[in-house]
PDB file of N, CA and C in Angstrom:
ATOM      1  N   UNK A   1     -43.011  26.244 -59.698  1.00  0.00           N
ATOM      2  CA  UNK A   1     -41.971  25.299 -60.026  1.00  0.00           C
ATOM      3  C   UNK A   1     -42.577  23.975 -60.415  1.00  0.00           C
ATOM      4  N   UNK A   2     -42.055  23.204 -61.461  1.00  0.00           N
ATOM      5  CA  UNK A   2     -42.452  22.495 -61.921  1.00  0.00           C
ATOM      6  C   UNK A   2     -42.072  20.972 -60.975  1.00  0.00           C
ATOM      7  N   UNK A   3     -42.425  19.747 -60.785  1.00  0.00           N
ATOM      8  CA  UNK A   3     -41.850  18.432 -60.101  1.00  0.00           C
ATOM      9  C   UNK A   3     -40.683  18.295 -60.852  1.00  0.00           C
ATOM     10  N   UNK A   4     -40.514  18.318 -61.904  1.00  0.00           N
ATOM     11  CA  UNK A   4     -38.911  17.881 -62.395  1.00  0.00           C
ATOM     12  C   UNK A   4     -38.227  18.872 -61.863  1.00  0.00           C
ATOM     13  N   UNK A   5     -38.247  20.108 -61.949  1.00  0.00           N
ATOM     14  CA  UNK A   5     -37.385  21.103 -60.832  1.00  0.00           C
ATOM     15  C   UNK A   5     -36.974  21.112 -59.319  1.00  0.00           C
ATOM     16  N   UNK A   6     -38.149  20.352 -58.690  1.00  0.00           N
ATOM     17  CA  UNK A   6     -37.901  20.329 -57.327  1.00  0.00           C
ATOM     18  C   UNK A   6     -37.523  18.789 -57.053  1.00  0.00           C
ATOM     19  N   UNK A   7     -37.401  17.912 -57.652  1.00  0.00           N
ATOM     20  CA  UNK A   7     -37.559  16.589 -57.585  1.00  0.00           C
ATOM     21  C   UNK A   7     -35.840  16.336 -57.264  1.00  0.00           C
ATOM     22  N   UNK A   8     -34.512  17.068 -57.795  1.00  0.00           N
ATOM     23  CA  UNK A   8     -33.841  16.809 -57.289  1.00  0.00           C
ATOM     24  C   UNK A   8     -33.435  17.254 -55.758  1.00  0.00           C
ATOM     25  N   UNK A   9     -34.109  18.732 -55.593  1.00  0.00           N
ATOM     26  CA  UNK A   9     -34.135  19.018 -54.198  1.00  0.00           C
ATOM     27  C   UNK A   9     -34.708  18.386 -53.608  1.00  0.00           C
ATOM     28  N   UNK A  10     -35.557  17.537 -53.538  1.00  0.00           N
ATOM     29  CA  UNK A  10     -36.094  16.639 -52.564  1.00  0.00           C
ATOM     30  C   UNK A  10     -35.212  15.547 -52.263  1.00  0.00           C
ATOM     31  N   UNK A  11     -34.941  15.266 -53.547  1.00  0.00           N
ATOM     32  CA  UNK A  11     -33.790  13.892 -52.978  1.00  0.00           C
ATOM     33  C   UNK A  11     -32.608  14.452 -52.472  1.00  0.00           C
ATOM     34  N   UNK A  12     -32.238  15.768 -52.363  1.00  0.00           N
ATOM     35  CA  UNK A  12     -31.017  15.842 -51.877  1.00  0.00           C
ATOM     36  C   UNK A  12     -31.439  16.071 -50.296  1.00  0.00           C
ATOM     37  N   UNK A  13     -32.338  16.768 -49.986  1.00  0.00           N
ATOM     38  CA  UNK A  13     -33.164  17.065 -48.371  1.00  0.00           C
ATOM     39  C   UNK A  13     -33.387  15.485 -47.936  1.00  0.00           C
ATOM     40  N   UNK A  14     -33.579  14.534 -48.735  1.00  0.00           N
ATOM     41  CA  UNK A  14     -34.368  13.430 -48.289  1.00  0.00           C
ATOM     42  C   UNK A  14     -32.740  12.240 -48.102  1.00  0.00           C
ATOM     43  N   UNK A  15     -31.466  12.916 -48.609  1.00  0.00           N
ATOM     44  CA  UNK A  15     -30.584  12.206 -48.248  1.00  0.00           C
ATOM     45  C   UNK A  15     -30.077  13.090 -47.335  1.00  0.00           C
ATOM     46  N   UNK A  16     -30.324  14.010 -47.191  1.00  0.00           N
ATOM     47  CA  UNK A  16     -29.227  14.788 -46.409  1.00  0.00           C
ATOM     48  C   UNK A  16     -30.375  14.281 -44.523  1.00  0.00           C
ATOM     49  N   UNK A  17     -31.251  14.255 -44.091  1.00  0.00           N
ATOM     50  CA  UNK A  17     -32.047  13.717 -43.787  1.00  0.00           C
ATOM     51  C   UNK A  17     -31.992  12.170 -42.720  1.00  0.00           C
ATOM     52  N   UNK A  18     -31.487  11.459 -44.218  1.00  0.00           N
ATOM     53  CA  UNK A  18     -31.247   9.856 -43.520  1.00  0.00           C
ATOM     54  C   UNK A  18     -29.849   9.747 -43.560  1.00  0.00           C
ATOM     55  N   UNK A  19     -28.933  11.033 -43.847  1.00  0.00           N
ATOM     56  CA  UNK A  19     -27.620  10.932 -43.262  1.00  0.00           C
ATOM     57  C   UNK A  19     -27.536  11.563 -41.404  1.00  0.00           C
ATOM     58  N   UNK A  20     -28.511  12.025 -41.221  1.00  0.00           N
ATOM     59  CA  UNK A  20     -28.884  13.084 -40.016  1.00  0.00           C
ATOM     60  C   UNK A  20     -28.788  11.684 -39.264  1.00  0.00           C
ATOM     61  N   UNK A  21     -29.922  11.078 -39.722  1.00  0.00           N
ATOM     62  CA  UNK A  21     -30.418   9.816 -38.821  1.00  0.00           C
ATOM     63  C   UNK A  21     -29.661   9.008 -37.942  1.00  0.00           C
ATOM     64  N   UNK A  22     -28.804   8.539 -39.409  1.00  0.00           N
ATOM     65  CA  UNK A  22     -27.716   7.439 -39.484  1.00  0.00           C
ATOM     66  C   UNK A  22     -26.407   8.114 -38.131  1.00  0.00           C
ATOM     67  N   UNK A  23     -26.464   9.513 -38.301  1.00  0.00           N
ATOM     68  CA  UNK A  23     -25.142  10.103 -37.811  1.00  0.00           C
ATOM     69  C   UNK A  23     -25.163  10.264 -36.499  1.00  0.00           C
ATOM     70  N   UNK A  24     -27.030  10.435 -36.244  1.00  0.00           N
ATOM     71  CA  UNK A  24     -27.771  10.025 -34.998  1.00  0.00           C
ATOM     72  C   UNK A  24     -27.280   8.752 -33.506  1.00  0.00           C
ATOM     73  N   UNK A  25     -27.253   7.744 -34.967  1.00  0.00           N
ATOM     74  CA  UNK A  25     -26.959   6.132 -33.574  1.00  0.00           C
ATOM     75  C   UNK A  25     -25.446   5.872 -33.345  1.00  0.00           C
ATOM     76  N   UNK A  26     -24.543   6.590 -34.356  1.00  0.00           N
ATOM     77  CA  UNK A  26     -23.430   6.641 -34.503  1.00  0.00           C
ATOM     78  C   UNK A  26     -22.693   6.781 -33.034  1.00  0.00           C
ATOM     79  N   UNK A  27     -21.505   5.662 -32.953  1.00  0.00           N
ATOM     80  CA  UNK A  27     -20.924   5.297 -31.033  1.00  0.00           C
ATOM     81  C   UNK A  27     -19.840   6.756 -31.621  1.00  0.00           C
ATOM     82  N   UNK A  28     -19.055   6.638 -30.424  1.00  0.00           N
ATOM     83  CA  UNK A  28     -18.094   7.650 -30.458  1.00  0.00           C
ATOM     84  C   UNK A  28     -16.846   7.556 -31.306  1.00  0.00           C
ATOM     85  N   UNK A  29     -16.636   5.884 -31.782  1.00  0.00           N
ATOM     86  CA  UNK A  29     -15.103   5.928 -32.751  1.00  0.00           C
ATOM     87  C   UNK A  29     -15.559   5.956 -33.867  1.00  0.00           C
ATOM     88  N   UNK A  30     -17.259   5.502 -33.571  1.00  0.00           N
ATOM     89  CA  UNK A  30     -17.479   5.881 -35.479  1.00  0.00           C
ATOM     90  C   UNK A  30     -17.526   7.559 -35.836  1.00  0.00           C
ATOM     91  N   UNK A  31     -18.215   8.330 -35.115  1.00  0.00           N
ATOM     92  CA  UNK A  31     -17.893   9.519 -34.600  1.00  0.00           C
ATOM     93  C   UNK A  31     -16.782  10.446 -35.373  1.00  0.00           C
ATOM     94  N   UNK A  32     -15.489   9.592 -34.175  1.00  0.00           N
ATOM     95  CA  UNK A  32     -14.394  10.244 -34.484  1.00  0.00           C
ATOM     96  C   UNK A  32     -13.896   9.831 -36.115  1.00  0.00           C
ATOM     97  N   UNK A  33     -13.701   8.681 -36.636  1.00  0.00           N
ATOM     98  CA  UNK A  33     -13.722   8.394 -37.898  1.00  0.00           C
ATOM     99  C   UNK A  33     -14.135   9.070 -38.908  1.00  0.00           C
ATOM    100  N   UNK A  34     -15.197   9.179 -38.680  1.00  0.00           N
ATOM    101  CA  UNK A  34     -16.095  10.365 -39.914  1.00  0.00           C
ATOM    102  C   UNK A  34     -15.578  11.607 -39.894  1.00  0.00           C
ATOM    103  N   UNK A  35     -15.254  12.740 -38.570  1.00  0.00           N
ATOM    104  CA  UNK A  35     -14.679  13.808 -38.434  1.00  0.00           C
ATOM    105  C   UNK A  35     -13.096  13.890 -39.242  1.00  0.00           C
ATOM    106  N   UNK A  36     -12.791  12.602 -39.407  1.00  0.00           N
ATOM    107  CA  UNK A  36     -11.411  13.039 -39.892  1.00  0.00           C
ATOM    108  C   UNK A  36     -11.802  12.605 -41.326  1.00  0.00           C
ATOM    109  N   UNK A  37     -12.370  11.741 -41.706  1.00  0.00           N
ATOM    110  CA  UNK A  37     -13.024  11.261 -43.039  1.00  0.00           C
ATOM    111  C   UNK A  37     -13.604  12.542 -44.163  1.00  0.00           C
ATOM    112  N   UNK A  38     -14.495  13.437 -43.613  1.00  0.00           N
ATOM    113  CA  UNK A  38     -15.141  14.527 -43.974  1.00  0.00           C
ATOM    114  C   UNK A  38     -13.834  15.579 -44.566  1.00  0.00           C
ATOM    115  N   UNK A  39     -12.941  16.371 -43.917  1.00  0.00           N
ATOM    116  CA  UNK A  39     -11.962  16.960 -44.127  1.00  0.00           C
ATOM    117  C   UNK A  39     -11.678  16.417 -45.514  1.00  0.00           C
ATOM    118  N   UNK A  40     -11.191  15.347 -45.187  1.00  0.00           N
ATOM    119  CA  UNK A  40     -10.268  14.487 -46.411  1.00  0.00           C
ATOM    120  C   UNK A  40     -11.362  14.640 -47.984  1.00  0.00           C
ATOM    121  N   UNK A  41     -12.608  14.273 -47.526  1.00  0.00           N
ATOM    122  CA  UNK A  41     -13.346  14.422 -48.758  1.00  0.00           C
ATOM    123  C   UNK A  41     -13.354  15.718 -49.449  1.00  0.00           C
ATOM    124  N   UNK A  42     -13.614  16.721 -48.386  1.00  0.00           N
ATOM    125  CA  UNK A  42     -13.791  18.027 -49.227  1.00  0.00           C
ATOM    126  C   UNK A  42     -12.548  18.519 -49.766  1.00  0.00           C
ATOM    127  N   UNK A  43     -11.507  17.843 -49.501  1.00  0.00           N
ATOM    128  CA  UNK A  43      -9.988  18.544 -49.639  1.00  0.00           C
ATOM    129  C   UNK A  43      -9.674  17.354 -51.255  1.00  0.00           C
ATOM    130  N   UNK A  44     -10.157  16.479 -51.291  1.00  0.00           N
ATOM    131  CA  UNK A  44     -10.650  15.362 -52.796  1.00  0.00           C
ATOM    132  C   UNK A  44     -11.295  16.470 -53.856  1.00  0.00           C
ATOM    133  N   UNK A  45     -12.268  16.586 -53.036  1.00  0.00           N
ATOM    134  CA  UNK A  45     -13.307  16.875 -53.967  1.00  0.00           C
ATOM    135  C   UNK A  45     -12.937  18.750 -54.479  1.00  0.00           C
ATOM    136  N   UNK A  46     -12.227  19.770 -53.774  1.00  0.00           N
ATOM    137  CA  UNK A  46     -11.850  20.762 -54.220  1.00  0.00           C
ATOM    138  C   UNK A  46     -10.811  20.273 -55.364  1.00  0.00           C
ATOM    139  N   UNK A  47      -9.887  19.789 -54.665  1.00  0.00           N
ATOM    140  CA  UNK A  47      -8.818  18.935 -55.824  1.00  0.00           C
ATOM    141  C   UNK A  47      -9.015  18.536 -57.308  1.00  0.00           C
ATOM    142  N   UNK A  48     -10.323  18.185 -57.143  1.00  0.00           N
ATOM    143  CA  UNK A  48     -10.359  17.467 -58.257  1.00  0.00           C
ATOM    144  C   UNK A  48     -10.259  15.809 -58.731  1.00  0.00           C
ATOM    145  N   UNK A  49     -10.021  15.226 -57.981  1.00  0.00           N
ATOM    146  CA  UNK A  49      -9.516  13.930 -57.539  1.00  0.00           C
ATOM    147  C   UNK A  49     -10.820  13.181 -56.703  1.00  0.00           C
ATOM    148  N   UNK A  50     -11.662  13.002 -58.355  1.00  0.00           N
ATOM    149  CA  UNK A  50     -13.331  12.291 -57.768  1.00  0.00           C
ATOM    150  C   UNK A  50     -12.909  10.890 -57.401  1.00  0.00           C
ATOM    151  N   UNK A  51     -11.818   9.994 -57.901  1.00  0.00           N
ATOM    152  CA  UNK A  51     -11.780   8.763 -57.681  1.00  0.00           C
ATOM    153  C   UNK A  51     -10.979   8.678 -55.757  1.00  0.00           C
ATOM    154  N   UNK A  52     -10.699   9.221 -55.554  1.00  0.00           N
ATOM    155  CA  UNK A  52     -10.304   9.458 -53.832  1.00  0.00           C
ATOM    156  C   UNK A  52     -11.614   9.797 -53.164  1.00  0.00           C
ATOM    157  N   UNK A  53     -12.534  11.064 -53.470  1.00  0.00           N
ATOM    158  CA  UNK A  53     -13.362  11.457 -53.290  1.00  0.00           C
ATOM    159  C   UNK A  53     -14.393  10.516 -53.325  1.00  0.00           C
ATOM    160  N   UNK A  54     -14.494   9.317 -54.041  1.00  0.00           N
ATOM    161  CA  UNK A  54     -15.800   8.290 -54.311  1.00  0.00           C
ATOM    162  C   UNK A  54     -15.339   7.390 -53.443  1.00  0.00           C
ATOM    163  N   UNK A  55     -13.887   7.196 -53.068  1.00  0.00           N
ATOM    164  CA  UNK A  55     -13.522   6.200 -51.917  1.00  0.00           C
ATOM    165  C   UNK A  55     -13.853   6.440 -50.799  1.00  0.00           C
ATOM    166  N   UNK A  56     -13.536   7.867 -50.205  1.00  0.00           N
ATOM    167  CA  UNK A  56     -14.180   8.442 -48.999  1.00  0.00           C
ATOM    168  C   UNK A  56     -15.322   8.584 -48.821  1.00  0.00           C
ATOM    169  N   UNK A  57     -16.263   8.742 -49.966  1.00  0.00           N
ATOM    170  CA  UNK A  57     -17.487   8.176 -49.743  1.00  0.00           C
ATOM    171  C   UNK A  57     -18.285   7.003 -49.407  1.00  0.00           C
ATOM    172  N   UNK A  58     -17.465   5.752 -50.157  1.00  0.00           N
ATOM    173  CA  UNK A  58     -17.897   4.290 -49.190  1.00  0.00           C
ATOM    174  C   UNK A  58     -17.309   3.752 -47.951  1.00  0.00           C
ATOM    175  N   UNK A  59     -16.173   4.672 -48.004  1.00  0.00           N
ATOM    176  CA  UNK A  59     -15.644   4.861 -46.727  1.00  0.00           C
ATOM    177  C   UNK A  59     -17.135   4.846 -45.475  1.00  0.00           C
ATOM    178  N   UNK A  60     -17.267   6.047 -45.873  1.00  0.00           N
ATOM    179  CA  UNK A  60     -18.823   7.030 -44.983  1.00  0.00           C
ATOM    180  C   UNK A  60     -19.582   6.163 -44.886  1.00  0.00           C
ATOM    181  N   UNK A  61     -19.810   5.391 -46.054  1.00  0.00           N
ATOM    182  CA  UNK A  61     -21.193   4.653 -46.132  1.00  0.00           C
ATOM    183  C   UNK A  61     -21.289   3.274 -45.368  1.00  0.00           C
ATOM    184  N   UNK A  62     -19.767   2.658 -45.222  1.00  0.00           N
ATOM    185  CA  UNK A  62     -19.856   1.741 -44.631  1.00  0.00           C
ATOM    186  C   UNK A  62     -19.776   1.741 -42.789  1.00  0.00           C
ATOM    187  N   UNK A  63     -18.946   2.822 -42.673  1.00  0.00           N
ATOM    188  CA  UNK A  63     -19.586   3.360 -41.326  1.00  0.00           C
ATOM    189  C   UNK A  63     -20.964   3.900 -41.034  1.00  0.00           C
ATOM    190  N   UNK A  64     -21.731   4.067 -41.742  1.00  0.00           N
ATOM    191  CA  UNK A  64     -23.082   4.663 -41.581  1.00  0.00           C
ATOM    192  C   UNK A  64     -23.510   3.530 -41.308  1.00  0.00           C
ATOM    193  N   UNK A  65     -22.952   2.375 -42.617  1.00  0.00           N
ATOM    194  CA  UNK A  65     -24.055   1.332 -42.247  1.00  0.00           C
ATOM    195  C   UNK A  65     -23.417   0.299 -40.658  1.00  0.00           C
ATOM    196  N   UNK A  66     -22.376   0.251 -40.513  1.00  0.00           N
ATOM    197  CA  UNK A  66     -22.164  -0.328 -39.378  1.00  0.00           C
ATOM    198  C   UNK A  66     -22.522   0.132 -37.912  1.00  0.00           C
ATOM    199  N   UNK A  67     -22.934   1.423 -38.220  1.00  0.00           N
ATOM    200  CA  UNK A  67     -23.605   1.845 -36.595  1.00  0.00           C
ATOM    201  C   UNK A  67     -24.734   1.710 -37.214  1.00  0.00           C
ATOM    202  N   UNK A  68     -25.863   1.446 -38.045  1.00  0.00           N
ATOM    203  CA  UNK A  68     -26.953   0.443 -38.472  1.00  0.00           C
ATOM    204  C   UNK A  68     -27.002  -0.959 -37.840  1.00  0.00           C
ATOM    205  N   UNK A  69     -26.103  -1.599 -38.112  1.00  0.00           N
ATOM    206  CA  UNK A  69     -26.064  -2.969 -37.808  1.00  0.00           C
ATOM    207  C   UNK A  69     -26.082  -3.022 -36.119  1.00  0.00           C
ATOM    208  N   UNK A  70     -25.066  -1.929 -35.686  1.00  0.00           N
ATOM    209  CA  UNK A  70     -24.714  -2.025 -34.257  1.00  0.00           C
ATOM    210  C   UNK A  70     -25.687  -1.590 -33.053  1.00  0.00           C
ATOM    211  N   UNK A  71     -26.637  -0.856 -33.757  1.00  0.00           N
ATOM    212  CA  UNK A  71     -27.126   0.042 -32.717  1.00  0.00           C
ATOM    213  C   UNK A  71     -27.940  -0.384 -32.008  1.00  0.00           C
ATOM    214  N   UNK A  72     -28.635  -1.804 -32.045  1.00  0.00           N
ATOM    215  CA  UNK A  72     -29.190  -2.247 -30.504  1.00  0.00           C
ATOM    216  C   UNK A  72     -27.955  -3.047 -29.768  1.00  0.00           C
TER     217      UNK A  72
END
């Protein structure tokens, strides 16, 4: 396999990864938030309906990053 072939699998292992991390320091309401957040995305994203689907994603992201900020 060539690096341009595997180069997107890496970045997808290498986000899937520092979402592990992030989901890691995460308290319990951020937790619960995301569990109901997740549903909603994949039920977007079967739909068809990427602009809901891209909301629930900064949705995610800004809880990821706030148990960042929070976690000492």
């Amino acid at each position: 396999m060539s690096t341009i072939q595997t180069a997107p699998h890496d970045a997808m292992h290498d986000e899937l990864n520092e979402f592990r991390r992030h989901l890691r320091i995460l308290g319990p309401v951020q937790r619960r938030i995301l569990s109901v957040l997740m549903p909603q995305l994949i039920a977007l994203e079967e739909a068809g309906d990427a602009d809901g689907a891209l909301s629930i994603i900064e949705e995610v992201k800004s809880i990821l990053w706030e148990g960042r900020r929070t976690r000492h």
